[in-house]
Protein backbone atom coordinates (compact mmCIF):
# COMPACT_ATOMS: atom_id res chain seq x y z
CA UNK A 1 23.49 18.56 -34.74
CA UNK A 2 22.69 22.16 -36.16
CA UNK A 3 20.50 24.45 -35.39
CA UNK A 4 19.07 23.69 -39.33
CA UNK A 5 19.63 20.18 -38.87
CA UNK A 6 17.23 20.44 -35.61
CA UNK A 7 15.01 22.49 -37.67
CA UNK A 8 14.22 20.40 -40.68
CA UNK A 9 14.16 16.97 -38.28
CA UNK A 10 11.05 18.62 -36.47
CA UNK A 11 9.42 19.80 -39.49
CA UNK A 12 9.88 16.22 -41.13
CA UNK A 13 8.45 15.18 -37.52
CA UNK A 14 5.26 17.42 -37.80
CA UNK A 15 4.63 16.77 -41.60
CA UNK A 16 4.47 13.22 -40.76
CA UNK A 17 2.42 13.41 -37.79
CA UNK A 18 0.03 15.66 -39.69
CA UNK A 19 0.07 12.89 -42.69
CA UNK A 20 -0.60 10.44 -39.70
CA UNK A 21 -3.47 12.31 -38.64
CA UNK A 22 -4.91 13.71 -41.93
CA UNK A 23 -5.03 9.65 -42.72
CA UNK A 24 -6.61 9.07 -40.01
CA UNK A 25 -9.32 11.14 -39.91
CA UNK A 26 -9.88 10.19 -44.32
CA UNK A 27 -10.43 6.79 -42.40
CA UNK A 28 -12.59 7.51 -39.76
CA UNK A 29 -14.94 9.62 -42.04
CA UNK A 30 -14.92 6.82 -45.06
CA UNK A 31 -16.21 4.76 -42.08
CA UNK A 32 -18.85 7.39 -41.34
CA UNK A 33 -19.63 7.99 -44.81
CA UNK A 34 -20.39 3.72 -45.06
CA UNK A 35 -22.58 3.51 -41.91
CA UNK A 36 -24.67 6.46 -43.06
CA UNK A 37 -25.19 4.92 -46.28
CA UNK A 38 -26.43 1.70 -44.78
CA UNK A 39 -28.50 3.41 -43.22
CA UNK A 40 -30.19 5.24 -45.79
CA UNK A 41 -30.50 2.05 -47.75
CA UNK A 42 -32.44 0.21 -44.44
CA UNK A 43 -34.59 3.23 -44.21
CA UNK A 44 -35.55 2.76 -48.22
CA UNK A 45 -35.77 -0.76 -47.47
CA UNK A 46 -38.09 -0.57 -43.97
CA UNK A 47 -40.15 2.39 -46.61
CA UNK A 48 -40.69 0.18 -48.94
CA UNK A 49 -41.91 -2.49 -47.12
CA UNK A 50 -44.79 -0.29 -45.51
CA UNK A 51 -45.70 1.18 -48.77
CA UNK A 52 -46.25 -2.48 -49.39
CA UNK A 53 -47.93 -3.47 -46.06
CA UNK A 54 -50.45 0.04 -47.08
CA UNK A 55 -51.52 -1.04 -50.37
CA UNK A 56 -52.04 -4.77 -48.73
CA UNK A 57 -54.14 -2.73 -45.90
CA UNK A 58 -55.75 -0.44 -48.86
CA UNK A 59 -56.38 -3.10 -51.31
CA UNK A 60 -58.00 -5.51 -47.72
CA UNK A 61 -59.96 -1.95 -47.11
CA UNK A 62 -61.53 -2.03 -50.60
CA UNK A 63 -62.36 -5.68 -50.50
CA UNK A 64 -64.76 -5.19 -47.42
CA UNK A 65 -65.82 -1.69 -48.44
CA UNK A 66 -67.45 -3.66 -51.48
CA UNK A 67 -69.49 -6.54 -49.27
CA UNK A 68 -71.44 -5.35 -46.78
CA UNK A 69 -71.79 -8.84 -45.22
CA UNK A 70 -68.32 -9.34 -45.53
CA UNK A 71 -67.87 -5.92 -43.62
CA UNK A 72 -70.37 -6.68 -40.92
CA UNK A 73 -68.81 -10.09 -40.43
CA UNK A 74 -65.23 -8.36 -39.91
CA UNK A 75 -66.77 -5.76 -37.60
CA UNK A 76 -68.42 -8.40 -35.38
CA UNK A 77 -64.99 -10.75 -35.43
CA UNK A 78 -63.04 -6.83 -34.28
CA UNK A 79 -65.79 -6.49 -31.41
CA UNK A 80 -65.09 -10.23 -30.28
CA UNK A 81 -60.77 -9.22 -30.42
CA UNK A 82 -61.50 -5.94 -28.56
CA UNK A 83 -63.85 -8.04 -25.96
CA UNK A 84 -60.86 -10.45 -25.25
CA UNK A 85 -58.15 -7.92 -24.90
């Protein structure tokens, strides 16, 4: 084999291995890219759900604000939790 021959076989050789590689690492970061976005959407999910669980806490919040027996009543059943541990 020639001296070009030798030349051009380990060009092809490192073009491919680059190809290899470059497709390789498209891979790995499509992979990345995926993960990341599930995670974004769980975090939008798990924020949404405690903007819900606040409004259920706010809207609770209002509903003894606006009894007073009702309030005492859930102050006195909080005493008897904290008593029991």
């Amino acid at each position: 084999m020639s001296t070009v021959d030798n030349v051009i076989n380990q060009l092809a050789i490192e073009l491919a291995n680059k190809t290899v590689n470059g497709a390789y690492d498209k891979a790995e970061r499509d992979e990345a890219l995926a993960e990341l976005q599930q995670v974004k959407d769980e975090r939008d999910e798990a924020l949404r759900n405690l903007e819900n669980i606040k409004l259920g806490f706010e809207g609770m919040n209002k509903i003894l604000q606006s009894d007073e027996q009702l309030k005492n009543l859930y102050e006195e059943v909080k005493a008897r939790q904290i008593e029991k541990g």
